[in-house]
C-alpha atoms as a PDB file:
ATOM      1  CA  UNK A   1      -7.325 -26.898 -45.720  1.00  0.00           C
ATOM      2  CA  UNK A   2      -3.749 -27.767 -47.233  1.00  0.00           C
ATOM      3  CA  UNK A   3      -2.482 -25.240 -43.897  1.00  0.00           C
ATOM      4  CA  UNK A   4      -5.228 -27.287 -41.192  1.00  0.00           C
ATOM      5  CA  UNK A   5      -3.039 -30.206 -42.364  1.00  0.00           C
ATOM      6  CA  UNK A   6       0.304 -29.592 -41.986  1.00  0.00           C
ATOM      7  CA  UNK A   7      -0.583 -28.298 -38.382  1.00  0.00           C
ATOM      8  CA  UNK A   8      -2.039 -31.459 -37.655  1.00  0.00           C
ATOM      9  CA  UNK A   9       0.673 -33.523 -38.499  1.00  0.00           C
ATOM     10  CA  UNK A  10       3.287 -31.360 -36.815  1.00  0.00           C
ATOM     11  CA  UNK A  11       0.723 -31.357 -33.519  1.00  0.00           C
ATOM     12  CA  UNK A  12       0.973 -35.902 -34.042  1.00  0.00           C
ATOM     13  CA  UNK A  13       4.671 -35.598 -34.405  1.00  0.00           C
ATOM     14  CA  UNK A  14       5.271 -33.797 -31.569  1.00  0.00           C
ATOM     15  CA  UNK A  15       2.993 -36.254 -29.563  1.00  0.00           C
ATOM     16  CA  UNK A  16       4.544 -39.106 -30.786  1.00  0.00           C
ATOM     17  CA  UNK A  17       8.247 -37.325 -30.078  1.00  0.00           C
ATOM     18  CA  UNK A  18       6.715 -36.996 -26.289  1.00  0.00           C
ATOM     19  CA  UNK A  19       5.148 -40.337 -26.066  1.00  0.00           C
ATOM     20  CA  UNK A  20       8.534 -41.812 -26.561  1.00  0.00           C
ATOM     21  CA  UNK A  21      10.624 -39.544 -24.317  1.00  0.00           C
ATOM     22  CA  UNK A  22       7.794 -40.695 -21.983  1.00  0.00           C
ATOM     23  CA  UNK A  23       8.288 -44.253 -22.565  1.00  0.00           C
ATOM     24  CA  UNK A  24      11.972 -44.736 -22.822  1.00  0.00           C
ATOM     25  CA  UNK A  25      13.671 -45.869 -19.571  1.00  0.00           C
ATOM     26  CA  UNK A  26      15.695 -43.801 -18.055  1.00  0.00           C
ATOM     27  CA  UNK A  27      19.582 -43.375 -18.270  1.00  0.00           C
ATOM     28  CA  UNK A  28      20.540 -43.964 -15.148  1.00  0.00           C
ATOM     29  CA  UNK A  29      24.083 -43.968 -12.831  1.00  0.00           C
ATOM     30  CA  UNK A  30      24.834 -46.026  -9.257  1.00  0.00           C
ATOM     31  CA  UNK A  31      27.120 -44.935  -6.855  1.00  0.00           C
ATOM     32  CA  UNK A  32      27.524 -47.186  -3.379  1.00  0.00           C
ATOM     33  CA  UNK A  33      28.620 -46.329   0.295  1.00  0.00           C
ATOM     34  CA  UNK A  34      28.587 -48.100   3.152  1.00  0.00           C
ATOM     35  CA  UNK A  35      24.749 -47.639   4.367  1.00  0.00           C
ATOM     36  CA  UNK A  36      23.613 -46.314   0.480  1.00  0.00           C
ATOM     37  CA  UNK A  37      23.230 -47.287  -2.854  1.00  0.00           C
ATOM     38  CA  UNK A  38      22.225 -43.740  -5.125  1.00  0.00           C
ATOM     39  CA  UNK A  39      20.475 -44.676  -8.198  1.00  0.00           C
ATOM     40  CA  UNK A  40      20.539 -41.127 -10.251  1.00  0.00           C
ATOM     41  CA  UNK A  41      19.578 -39.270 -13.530  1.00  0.00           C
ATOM     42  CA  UNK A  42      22.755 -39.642 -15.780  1.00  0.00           C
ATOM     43  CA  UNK A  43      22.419 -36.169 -16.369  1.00  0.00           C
ATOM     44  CA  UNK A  44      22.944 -34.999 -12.451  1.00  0.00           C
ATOM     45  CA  UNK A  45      26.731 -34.205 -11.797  1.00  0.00           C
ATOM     46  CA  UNK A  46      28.059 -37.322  -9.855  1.00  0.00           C
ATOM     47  CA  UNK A  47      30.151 -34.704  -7.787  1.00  0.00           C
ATOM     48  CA  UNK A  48      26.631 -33.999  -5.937  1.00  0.00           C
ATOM     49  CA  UNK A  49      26.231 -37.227  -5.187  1.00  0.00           C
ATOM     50  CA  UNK A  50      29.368 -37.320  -3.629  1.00  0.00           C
ATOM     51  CA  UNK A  51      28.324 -34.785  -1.703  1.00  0.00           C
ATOM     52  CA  UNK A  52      25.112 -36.171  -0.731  1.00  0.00           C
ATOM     53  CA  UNK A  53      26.586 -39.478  -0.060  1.00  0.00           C
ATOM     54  CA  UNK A  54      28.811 -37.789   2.517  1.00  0.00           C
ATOM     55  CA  UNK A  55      25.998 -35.730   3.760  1.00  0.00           C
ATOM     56  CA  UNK A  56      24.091 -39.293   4.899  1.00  0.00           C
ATOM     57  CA  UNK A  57      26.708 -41.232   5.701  1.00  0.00           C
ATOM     58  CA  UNK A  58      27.509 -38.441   8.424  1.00  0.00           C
ATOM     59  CA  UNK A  59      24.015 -38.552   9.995  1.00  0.00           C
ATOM     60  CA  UNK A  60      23.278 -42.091   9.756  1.00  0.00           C
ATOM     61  CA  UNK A  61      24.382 -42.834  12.955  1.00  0.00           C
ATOM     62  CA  UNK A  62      23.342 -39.274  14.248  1.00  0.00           C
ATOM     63  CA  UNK A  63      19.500 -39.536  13.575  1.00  0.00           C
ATOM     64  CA  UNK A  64      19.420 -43.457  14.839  1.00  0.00           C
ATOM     65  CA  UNK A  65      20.585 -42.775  17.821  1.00  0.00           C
ATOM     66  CA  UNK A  66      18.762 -39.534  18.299  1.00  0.00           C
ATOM     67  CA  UNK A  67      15.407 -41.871  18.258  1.00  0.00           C
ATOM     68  CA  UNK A  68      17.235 -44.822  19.736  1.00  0.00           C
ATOM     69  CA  UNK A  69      16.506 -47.335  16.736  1.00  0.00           C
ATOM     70  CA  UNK A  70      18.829 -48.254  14.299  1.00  0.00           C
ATOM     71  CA  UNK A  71      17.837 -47.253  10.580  1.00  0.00           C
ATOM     72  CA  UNK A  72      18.100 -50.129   7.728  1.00  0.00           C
ATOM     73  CA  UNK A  73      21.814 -51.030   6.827  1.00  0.00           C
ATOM     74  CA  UNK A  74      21.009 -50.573   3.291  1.00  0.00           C
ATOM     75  CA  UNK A  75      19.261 -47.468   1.728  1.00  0.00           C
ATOM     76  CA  UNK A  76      18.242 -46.977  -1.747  1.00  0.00           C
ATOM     77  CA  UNK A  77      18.576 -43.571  -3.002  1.00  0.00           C
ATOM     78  CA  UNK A  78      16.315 -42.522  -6.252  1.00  0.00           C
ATOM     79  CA  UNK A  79      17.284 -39.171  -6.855  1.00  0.00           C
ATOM     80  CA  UNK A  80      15.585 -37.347 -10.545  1.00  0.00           C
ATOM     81  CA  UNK A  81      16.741 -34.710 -12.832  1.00  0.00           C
ATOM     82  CA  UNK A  82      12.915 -33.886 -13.895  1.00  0.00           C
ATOM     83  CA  UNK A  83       9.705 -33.931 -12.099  1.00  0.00           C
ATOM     84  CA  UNK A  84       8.139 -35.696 -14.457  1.00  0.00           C
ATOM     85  CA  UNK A  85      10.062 -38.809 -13.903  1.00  0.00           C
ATOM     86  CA  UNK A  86       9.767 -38.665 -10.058  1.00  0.00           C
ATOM     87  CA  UNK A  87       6.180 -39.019 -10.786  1.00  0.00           C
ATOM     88  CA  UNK A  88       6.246 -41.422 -12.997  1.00  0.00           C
ATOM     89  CA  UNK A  89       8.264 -43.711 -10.872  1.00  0.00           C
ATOM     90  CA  UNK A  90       6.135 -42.552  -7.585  1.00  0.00           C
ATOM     91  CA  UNK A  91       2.750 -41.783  -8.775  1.00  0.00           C
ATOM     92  CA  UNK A  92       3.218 -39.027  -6.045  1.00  0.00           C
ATOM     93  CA  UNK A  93       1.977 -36.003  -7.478  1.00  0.00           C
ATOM     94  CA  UNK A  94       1.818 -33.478  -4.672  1.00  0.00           C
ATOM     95  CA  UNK A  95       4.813 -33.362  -3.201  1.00  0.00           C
ATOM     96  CA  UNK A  96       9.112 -33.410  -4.061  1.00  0.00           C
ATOM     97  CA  UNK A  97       9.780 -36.462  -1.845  1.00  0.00           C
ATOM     98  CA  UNK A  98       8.925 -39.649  -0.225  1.00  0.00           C
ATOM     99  CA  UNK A  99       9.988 -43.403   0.941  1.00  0.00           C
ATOM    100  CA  UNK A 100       9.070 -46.661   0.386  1.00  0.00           C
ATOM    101  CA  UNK A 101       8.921 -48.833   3.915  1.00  0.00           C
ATOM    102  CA  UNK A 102      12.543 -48.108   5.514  1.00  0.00           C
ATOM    103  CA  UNK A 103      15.102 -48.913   3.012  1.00  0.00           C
ATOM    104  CA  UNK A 104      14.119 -46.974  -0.098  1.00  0.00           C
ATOM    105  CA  UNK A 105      13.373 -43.022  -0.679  1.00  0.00           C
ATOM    106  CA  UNK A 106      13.109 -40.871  -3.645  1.00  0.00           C
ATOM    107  CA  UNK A 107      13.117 -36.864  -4.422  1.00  0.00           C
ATOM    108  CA  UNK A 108      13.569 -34.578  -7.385  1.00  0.00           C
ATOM    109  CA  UNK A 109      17.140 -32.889  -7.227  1.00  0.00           C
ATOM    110  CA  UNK A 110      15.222 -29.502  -7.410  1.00  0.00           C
ATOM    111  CA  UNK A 111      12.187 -29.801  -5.338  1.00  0.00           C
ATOM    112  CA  UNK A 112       9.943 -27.248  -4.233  1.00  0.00           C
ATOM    113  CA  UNK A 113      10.531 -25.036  -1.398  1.00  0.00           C
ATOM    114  CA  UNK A 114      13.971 -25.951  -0.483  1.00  0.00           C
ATOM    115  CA  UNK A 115      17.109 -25.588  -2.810  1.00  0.00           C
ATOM    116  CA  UNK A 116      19.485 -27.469  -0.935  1.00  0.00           C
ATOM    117  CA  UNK A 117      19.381 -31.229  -1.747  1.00  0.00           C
ATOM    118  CA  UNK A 118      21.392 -32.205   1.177  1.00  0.00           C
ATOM    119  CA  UNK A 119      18.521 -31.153   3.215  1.00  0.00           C
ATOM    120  CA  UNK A 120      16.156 -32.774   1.092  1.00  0.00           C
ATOM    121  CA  UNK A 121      18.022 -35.914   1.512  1.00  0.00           C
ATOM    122  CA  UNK A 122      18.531 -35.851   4.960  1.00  0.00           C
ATOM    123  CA  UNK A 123      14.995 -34.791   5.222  1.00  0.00           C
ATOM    124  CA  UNK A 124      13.812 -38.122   3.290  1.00  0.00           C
ATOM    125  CA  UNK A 125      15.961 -40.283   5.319  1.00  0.00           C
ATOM    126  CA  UNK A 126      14.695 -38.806   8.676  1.00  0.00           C
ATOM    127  CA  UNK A 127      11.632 -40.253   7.646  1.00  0.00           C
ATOM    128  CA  UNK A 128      12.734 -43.939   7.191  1.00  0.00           C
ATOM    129  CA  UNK A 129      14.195 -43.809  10.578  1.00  0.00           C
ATOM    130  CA  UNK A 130      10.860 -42.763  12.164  1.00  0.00           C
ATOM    131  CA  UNK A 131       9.530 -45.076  10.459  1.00  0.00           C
ATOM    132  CA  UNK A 132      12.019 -47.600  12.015  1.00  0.00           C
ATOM    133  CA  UNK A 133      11.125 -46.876  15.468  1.00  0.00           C
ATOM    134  CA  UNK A 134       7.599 -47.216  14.794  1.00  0.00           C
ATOM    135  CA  UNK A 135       8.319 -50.642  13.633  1.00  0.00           C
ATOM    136  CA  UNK A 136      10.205 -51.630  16.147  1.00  0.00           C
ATOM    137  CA  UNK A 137       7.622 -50.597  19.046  1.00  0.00           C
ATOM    138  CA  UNK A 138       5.076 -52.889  17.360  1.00  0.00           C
ATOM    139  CA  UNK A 139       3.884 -55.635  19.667  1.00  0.00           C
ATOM    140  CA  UNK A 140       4.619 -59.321  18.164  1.00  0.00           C
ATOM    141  CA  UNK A 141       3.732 -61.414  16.328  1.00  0.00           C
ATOM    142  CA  UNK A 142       3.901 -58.704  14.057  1.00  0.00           C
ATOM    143  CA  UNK A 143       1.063 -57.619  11.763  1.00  0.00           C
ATOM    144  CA  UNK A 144       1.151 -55.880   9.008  1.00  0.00           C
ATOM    145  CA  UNK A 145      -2.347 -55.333   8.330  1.00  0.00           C
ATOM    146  CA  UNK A 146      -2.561 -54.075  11.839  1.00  0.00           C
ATOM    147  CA  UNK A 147       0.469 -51.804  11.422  1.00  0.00           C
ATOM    148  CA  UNK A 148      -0.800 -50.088   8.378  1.00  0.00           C
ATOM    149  CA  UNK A 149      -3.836 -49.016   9.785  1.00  0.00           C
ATOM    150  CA  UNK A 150      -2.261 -47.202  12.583  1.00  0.00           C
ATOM    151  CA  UNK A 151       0.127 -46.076  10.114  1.00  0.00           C
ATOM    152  CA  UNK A 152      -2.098 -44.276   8.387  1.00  0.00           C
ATOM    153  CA  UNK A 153      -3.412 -42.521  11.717  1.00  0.00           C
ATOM    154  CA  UNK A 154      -0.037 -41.191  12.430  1.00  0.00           C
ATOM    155  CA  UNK A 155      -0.173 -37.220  12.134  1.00  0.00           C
ATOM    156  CA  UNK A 156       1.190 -34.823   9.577  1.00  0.00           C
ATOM    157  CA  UNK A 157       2.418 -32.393  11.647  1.00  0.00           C
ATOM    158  CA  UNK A 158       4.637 -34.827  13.836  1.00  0.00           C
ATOM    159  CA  UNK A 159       5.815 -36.652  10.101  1.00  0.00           C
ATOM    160  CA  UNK A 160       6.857 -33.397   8.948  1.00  0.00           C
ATOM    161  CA  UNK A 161       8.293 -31.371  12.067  1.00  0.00           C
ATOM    162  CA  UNK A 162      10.857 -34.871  12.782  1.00  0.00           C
ATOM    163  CA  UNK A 163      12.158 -34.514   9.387  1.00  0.00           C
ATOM    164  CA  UNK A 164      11.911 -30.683   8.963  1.00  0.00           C
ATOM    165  CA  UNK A 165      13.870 -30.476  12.787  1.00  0.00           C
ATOM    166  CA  UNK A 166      16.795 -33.466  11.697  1.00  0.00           C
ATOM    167  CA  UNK A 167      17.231 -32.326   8.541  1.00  0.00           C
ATOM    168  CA  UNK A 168      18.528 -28.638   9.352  1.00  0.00           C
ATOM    169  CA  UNK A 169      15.114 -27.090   7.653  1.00  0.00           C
ATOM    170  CA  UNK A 170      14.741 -24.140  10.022  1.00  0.00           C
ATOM    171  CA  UNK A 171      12.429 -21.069   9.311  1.00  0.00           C
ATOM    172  CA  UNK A 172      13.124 -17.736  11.297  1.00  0.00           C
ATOM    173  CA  UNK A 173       9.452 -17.417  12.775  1.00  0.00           C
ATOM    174  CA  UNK A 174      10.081 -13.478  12.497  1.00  0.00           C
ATOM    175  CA  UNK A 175       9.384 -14.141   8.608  1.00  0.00           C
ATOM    176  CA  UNK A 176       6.268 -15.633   9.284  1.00  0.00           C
ATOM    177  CA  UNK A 177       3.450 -12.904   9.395  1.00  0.00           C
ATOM    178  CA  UNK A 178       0.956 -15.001  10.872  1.00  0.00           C
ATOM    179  CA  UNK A 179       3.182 -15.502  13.513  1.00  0.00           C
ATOM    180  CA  UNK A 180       4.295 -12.536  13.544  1.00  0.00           C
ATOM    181  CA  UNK A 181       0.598 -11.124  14.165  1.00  0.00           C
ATOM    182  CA  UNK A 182       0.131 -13.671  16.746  1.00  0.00           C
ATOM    183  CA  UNK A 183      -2.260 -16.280  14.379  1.00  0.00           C
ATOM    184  CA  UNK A 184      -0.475 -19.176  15.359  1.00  0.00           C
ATOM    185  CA  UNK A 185      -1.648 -22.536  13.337  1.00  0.00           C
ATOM    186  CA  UNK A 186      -3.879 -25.150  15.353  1.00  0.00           C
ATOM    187  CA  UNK A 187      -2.919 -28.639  14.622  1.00  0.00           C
ATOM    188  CA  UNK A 188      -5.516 -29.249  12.208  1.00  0.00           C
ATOM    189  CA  UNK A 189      -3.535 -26.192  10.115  1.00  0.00           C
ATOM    190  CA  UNK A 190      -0.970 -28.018  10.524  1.00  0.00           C
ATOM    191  CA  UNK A 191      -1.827 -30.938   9.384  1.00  0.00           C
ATOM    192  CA  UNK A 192      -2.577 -29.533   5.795  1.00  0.00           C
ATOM    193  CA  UNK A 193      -0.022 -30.066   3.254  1.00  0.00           C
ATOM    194  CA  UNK A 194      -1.958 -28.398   0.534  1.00  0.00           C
ATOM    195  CA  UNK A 195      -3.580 -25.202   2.139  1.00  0.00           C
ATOM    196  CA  UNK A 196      -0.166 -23.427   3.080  1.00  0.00           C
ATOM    197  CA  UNK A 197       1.797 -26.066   3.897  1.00  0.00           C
ATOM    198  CA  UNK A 198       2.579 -24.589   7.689  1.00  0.00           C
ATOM    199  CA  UNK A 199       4.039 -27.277   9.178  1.00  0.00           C
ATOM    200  CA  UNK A 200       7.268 -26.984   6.922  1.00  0.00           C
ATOM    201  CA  UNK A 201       7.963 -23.585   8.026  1.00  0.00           C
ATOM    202  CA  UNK A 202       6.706 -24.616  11.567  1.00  0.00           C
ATOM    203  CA  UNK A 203       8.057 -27.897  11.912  1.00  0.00           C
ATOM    204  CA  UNK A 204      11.661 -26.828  13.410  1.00  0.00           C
ATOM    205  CA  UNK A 205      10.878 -25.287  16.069  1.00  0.00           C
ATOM    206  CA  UNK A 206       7.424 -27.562  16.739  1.00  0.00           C
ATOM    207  CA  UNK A 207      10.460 -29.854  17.298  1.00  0.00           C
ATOM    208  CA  UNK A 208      12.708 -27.982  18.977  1.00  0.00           C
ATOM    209  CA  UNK A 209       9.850 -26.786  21.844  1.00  0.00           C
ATOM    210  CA  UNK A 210       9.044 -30.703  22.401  1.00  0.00           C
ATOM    211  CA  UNK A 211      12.752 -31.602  23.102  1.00  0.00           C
ATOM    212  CA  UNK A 212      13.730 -28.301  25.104  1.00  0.00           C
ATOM    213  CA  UNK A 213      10.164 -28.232  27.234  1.00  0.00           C
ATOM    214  CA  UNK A 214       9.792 -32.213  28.094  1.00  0.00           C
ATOM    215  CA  UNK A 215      13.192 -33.937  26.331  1.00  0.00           C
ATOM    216  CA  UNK A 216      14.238 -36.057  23.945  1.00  0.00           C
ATOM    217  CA  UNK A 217      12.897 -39.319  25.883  1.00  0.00           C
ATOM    218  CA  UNK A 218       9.182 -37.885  25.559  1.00  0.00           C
ATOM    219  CA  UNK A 219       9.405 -36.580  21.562  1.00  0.00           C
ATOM    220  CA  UNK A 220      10.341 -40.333  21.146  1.00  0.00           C
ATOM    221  CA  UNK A 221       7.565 -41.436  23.168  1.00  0.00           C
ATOM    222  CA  UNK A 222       5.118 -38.939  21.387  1.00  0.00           C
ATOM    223  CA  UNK A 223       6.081 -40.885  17.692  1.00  0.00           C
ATOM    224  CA  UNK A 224       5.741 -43.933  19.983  1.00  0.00           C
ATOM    225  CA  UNK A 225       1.968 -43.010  21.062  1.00  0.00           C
ATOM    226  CA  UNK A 226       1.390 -42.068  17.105  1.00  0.00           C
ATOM    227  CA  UNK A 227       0.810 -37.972  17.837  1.00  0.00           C
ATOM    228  CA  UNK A 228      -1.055 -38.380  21.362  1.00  0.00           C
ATOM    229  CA  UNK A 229      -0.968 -35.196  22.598  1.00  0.00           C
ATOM    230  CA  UNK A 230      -2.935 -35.668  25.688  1.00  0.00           C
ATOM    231  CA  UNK A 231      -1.323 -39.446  26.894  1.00  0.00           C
ATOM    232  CA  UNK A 232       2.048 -38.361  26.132  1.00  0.00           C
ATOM    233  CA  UNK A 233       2.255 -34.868  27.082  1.00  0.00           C
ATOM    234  CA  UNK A 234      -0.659 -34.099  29.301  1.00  0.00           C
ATOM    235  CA  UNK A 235      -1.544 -31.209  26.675  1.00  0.00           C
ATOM    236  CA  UNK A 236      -4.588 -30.812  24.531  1.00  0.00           C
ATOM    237  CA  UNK A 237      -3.738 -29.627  21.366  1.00  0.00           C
ATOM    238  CA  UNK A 238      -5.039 -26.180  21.645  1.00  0.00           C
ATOM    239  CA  UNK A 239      -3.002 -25.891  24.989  1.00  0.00           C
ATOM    240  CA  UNK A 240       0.269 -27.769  22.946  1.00  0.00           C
ATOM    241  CA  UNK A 241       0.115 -24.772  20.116  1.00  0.00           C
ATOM    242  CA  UNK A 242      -0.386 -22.088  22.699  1.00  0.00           C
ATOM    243  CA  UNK A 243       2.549 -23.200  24.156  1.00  0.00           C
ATOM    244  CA  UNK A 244       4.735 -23.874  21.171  1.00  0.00           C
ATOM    245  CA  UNK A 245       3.863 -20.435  20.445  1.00  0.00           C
ATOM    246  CA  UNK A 246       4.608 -19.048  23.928  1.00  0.00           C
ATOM    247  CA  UNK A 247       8.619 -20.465  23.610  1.00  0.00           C
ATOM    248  CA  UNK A 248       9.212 -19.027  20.250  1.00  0.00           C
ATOM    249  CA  UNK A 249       7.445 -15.462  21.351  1.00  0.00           C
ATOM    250  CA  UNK A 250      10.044 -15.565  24.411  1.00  0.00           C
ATOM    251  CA  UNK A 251      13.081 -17.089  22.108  1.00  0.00           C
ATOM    252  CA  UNK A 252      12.328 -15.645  18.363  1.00  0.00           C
ATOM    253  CA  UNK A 253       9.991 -12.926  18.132  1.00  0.00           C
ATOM    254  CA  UNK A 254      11.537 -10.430  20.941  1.00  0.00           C
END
């Protein structure tokens, strides 16, 4: 009985101990650049973000005027030392990374499939900016209501592939085995996060086959028309994958 006890105690001590490293705010730092403010875990070397800050500043200007918008003058930057706090401050669960509306992003210094934060970053940003030019295409008055429910239609596959292709994030398809085999994803594949998670080892040269086949002019028009396969590019999206796959057969898998 006297043992029972002294195990529960130590199990309530160590749940109060976490309940309070739970609750305590976080000790954080704040560096500024011209287009960035980085809000970041006090524990994360401020030599990285140094390096990160560089790594944004340098294609701030790149990615705006490869979609022809110009991204928000002032970013905020929430990068975490632990996972747990990214969620906390997110509620995002499922995933390393993500933005609030243009201006603000977040991601976990080590996130999941991709060990190189710059990428991450840039990957995070890309993001903001496409969601830049989708604002700025809206018809006015502006609505927001309106705007959010298209939002929401926009596809994963086109989200992912802009930010995989601008941030650097390429995957030789020759370590693919599916394509390798010939299996090439459909679009609805694609559009899975969860079951695989294709699109991020797809998503470069998805990118790369829509600006070397029809140009840079019609990718923007295709986050323009929200995914529209058919209006934009005169494809259906069986015929669109067939192709993809067709370019990177004759370019990667020779």
């Amino acid at each position: 009985m006297r043992k029972l006890k002294i195990i529960l105690i130590a199990l309530a001590i160590l749940l109060l101990g976490l309940l309070i490293v739970f609750l305590l705010p976080e000790r954080r730092k704040e560096m500024k650049t011209q287009h960035f403010t980085f809000l970041f875990s006090s524990s994360i070397d401020s030599t990285k973000i140094s390096e990160l800050a560089k790594v944004l500043e340098s294609n701030y200007s790149r990615i705006g005027n490869d979609f022809k918008t110009k991204p928000s003058d002032h970013i905020e930057v929430n990068i975490y030392a632990q996972r747990w706090r990214y969620i906390k401050a997110t509620k995002n669960w499922g995933g390393s990374g993500n933005i609030e509306g243009i201006s603000k992003l977040h991601f976990v210094e080590q996130a999941w499939g991709e060990s190189d934060s710059r990428k991450v970053a840039v990957h995070e940003f890309a993001h903001t900016v496409t969601l830049k030019l989708l604002l700025d295409n809206e018809p006015l008055p502006f609505n927001s209501q309106r705007f959010d429910h298209q939002f929401a239609t926009f596809p994963t596959w086109l989200w992912e592939a802009v930010s995989v292709y601008e941030a650097g994030q390429f995957v030789d398809p020759k370590t693919l085995p599916y394509l390798t085999n010939g299996k090439y994803p459909s679009i609805s594949e694609l559009n899975n996060r969860i079951k695989g998670g294709k699109i991020y080892d797809c998503g470069y040269t998805i990118a790369e086959f829509i600006k070397t086949k029809f140009g840079q002019d019609n990718f923007i028009r295709l986050i323009q028309n929200y995914g529209d396969l058919k209006g934009t590019l005169q494809l259906t999206e069986e015929q669109f994958c067939r192709e993809w796959y067709g370019y990177i057969k004759d370019k990667y898998l020779k």
